[in-house]
Protein backbone atom coordinates (compact mmCIF):
# COMPACT_ATOMS: atom_id res chain seq x y z
CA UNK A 1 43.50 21.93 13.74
CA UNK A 2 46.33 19.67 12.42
CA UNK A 3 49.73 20.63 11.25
CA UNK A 4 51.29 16.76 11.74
CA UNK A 5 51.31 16.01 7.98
CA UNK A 6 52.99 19.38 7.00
CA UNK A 7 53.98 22.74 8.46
CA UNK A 8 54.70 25.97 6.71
CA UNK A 9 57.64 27.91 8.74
CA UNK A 10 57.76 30.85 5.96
CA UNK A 11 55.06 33.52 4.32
CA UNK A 12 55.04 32.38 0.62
CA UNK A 13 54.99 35.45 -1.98
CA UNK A 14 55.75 35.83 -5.84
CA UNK A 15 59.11 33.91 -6.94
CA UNK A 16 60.09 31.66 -3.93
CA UNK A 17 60.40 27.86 -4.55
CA UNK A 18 60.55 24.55 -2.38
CA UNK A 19 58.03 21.63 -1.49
CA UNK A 20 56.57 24.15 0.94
CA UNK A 21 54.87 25.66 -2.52
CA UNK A 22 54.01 22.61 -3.91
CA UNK A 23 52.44 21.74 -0.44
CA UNK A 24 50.36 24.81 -0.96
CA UNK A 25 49.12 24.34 -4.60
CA UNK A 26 48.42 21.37 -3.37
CA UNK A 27 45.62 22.47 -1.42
CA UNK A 28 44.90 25.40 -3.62
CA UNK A 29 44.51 24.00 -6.59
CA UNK A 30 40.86 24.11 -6.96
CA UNK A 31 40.49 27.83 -6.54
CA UNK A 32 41.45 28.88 -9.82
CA UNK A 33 39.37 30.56 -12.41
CA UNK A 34 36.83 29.07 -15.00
CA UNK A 35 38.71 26.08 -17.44
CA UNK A 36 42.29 26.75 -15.36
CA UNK A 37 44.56 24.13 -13.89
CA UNK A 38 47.47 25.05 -11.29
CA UNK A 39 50.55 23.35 -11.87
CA UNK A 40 51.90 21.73 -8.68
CA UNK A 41 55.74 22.62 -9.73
CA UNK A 42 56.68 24.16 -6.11
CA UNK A 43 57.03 27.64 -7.92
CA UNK A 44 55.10 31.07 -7.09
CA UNK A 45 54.11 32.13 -10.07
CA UNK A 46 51.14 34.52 -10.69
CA UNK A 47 48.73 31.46 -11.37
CA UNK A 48 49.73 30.71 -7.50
CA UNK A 49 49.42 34.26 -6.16
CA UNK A 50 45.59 34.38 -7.70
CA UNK A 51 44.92 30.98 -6.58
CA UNK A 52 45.59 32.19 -2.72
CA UNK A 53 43.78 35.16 -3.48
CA UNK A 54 40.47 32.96 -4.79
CA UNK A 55 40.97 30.86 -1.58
CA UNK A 56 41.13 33.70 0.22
CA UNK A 57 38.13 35.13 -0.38
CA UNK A 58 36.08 31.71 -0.77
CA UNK A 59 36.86 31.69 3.00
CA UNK A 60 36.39 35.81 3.62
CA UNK A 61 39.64 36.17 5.19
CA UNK A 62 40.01 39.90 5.60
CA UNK A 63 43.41 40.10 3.77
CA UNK A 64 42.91 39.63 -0.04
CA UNK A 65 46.40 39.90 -1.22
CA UNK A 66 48.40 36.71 -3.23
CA UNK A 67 50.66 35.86 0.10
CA UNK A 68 50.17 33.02 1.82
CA UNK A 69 51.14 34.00 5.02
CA UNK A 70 49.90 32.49 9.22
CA UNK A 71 46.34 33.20 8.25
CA UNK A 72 45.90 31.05 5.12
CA UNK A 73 48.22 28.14 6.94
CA UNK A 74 45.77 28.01 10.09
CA UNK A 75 43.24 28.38 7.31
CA UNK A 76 44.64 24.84 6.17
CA UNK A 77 45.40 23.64 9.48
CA UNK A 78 41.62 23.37 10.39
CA UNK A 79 40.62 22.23 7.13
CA UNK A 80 42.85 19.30 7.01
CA UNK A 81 43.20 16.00 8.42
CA UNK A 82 46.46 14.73 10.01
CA UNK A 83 47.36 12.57 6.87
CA UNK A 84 46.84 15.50 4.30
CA UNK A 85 43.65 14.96 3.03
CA UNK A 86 40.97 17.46 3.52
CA UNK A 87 38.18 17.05 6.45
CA UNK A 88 35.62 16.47 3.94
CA UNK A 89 37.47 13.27 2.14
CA UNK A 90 39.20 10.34 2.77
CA UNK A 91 41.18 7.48 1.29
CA UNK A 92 39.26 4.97 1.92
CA UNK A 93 36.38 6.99 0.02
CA UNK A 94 38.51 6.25 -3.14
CA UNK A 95 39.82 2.75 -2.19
CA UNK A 96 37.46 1.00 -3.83
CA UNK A 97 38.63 -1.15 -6.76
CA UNK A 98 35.89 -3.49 -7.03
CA UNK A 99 36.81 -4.90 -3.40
CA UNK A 100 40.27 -4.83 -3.24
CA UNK A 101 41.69 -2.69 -1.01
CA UNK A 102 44.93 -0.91 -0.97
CA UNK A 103 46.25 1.23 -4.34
CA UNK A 104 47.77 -1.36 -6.32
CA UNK A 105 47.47 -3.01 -9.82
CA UNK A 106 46.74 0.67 -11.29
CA UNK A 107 48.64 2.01 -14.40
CA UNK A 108 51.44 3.76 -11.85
CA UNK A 109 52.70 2.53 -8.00
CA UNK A 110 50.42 2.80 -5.60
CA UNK A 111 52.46 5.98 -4.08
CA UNK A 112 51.65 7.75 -7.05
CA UNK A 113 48.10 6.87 -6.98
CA UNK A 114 47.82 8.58 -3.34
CA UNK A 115 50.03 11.58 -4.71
CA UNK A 116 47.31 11.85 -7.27
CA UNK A 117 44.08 11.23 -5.06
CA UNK A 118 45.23 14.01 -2.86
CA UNK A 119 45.07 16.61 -5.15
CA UNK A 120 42.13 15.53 -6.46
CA UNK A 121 40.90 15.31 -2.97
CA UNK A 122 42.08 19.27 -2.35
CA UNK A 123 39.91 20.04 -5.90
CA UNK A 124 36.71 18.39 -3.68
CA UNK A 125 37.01 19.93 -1.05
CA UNK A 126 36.77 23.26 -2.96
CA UNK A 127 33.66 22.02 -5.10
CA UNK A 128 32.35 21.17 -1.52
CA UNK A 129 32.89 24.35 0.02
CA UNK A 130 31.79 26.57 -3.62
CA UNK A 131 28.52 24.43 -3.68
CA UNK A 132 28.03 25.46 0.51
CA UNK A 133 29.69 22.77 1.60
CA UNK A 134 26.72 20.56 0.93
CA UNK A 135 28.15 16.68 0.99
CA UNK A 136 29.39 14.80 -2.03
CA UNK A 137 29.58 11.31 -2.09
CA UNK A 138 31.92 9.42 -4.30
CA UNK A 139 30.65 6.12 -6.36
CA UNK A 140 34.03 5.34 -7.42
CA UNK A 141 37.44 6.59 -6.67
CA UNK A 142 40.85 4.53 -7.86
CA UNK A 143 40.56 1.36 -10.02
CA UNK A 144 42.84 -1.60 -10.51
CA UNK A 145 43.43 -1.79 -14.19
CA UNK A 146 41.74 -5.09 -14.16
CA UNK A 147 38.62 -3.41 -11.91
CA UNK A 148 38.52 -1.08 -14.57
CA UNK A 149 37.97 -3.58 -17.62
CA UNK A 150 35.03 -5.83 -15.22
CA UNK A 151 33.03 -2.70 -15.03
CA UNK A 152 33.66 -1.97 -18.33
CA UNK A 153 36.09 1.29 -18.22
CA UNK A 154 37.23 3.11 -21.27
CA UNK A 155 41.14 1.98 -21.69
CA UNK A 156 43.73 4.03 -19.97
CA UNK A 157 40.60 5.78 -17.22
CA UNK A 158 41.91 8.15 -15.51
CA UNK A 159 40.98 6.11 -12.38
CA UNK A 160 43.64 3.90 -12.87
CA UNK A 161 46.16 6.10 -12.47
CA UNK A 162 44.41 7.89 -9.24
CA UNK A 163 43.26 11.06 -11.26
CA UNK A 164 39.74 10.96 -11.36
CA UNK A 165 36.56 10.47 -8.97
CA UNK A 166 32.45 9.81 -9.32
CA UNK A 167 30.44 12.10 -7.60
CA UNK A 168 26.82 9.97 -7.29
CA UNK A 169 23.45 10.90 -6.73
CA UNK A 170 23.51 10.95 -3.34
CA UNK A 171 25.49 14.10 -3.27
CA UNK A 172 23.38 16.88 -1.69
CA UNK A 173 24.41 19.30 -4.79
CA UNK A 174 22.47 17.92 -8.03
CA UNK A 175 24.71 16.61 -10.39
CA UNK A 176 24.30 19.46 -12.71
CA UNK A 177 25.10 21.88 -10.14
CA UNK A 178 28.54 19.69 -9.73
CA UNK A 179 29.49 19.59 -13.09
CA UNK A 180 29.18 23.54 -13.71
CA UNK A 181 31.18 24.22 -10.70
CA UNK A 182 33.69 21.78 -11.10
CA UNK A 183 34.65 24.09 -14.65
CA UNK A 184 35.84 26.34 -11.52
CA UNK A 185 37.78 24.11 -9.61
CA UNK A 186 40.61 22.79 -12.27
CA UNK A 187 39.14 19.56 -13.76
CA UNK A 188 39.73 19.13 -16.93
CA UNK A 189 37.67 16.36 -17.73
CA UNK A 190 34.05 16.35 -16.78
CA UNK A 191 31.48 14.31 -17.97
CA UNK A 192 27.83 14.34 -16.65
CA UNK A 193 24.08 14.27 -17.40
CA UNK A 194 23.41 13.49 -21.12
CA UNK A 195 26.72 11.91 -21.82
CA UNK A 196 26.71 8.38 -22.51
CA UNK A 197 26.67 6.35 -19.33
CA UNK A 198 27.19 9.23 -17.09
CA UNK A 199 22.90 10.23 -16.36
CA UNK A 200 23.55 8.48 -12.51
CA UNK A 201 26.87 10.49 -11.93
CA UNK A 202 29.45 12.98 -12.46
CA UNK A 203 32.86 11.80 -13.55
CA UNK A 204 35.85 14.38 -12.87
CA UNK A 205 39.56 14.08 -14.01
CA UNK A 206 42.55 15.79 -14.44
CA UNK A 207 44.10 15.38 -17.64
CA UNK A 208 46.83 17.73 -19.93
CA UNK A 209 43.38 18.68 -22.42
CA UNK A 210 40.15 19.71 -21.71
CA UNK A 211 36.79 17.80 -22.31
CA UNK A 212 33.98 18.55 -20.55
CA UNK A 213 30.51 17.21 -21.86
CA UNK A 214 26.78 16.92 -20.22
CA UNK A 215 24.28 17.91 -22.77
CA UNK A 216 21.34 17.52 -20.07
CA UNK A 217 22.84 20.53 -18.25
């Protein structure tokens, strides 16, 4: 259990604001219902409140109300590593960029990329834990625009700016399994099986509009 990156000092409910929210959607933002996105704004709105309830019960804690009180914190405590990330995922998972390390060269500052990674880190780690926290393995994480263009990326990839990740085949869930969960865990871009270029993978992105496509599933 960890609380060296972040700790909450008040129960969260309906209508409070601060970064201790956004610290929370954060982490929450892949329990939310089927084609829904949380907004990481720092405010407790009801999209919040059913988010902690979702993550609540994906975890069978006993109370199943939308506070986010000691139990969900230590909840997130033991689930989390001391820089943020969840136990499941790293950093370096995503720091690939055809060899270069380090989050630069990307369409925004490489602080932004690891704002970005993070929540799409949090979103994993819920996948993980819906699928029974079978592993999943990413093929490719962030991208330097000019990594992007060798392996021939569309123009403007999510992965440039730190928003998106490839889930490969050596994930223990099949890829079709992935991509009709991840409809559950706020992506709104995901491409799989049967989409061109995507039968060895499953791409996942978050993006303002939805487009999710895998014909083979």
């Amino acid at each position: 259990m960890t609380t060296k990156c972040f700790t909450w000092t008040r129960t969260l409910s309906r209508g409070v604001t601060g970064n201790d929210v956004k610290q929370l959607q954060i982490r929450i933002a892949g329990w939310v219902g089927y084609g829904e996105t949380l907004a990481i704004d720092g405010v407790f709105g009801p999209a919040t409140g059913a988010a902690v309830k979702r993550f609540k019960a994906g975890y069978r804690l006993s109370d199943t109300s939308e506070t986010a009180g000691p139990a969900v914190f230590n909840l997130i405590y033991s689930i989390q590593d001391d820089d943020c990330t969840p136990i499941h995922f790293a950093y370096s998972e995503f720091d690939g960029s055809c060899g270069q390390n380090g989050f630069t060269g990307g369409a925004v500052d490489a602080a932004t990329v690891r704002e970005n990674l993070l929540r799409v880190m949090w979103q994993l780690e819920a996948l993980r834990h819906k699928l029974g926290d079978r592993p999943i393995v990413i093929s490719s994480g962030f991208r330097s625009i000019s990594c992007n263009s060798s392996v021939g990326g569309a123009r403007g990839s999510l992965h440039t700016y730190g928003k998106a990740a490839d889930l490969g085949t050596s994930s223990r869930p099949s890829l079709c399994e992935m991509w009709r969960m991840a409809r559950y865990c706020g992506f709104k871009e995901i491409l799989g099986p049967g989409y061109p270029d995507h039968d060895d993978h499953v791409h996942v992105g978050n993006k303002s509009t939805q487009f999710w496509r895998a014909p083979n599933c």
